[in-house]
Protein backbone atom coordinates (compact mmCIF):
# COMPACT_ATOMS: atom_id res chain seq x y z
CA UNK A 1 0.00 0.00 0.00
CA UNK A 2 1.26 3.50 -0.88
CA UNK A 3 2.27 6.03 1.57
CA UNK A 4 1.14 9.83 1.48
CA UNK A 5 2.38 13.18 2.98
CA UNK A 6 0.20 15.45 4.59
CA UNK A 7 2.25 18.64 4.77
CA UNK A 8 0.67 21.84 6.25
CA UNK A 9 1.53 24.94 4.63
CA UNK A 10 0.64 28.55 4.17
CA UNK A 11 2.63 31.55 3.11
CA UNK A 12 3.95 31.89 6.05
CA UNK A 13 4.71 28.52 7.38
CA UNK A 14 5.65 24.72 6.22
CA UNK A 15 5.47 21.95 8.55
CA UNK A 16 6.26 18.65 6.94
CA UNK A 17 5.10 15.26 7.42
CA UNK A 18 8.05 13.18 8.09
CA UNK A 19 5.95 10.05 8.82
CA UNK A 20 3.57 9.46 6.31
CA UNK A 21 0.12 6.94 6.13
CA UNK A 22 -0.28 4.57 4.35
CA UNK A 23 -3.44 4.84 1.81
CA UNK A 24 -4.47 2.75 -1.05
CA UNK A 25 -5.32 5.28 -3.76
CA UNK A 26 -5.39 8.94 -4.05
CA UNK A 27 -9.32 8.81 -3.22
CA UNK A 28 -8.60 7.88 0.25
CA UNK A 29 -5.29 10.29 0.64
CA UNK A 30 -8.11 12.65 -0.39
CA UNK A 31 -10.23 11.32 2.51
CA UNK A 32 -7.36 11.51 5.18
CA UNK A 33 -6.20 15.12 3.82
CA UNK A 34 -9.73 16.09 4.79
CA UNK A 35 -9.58 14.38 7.90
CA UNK A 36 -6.72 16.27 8.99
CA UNK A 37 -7.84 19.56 7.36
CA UNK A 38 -11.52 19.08 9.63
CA UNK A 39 -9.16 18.72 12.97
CA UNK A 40 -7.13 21.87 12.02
CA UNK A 41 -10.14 23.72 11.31
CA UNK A 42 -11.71 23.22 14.30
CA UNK A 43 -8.68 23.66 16.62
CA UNK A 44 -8.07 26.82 14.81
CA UNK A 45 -11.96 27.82 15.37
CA UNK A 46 -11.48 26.78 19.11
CA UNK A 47 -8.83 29.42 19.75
CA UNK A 48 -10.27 31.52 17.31
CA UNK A 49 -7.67 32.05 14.84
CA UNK A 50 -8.48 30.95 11.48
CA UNK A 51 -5.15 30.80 9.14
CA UNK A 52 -5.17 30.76 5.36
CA UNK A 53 -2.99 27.46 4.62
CA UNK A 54 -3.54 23.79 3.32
CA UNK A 55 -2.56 20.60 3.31
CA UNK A 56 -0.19 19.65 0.30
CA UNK A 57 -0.43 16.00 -0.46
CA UNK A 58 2.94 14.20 -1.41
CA UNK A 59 3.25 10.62 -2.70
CA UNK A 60 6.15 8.09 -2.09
CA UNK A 61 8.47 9.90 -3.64
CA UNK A 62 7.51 13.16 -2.73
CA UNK A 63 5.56 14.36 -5.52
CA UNK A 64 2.45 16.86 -4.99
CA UNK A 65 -0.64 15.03 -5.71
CA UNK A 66 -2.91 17.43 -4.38
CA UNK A 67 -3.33 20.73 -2.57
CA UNK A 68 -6.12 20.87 -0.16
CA UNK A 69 -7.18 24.20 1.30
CA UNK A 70 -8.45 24.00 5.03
CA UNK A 71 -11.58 26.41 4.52
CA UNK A 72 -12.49 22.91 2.45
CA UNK A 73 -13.22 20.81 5.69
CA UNK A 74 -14.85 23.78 6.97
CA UNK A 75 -18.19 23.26 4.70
């Protein structure tokens, strides 16, 4: 089974995934990216500080697959 990288970015800021999951297409890195996005969001609602970022999806070998903005997870 593949593994994906969920990096968080915005203009401002880059924090890599050095681990990885392991999904088995780019439908369910899809799923997982929005998982993650939905947890930021609602941490970021909690304190209330919304940023403008997303989550930058990276297969095996480190190329982008997709970009995922967190106002996304928010609808």
């Amino acid at each position: 089974m593949p593994r994906y990288y969920f990096n968080v970015c915005s203009e401002e800021f880059e924090e890599a995934d050095m681990v990885g999951e392991h999904c088995s297409n780019d439908l369910e890195a899809l799923k997982e990216a929005l998982r993650q996005a939905s947890a930021i969001v609602e941490q970021q609602l909690f304190f209330n500080k919304v940023v403008d970022a997303w989550i930058e999806v990276e297969d095996e070998d480190h190329r982008e697959v997709m970009r995922l903005p967190l106002r996304a997870a928010a609808y």
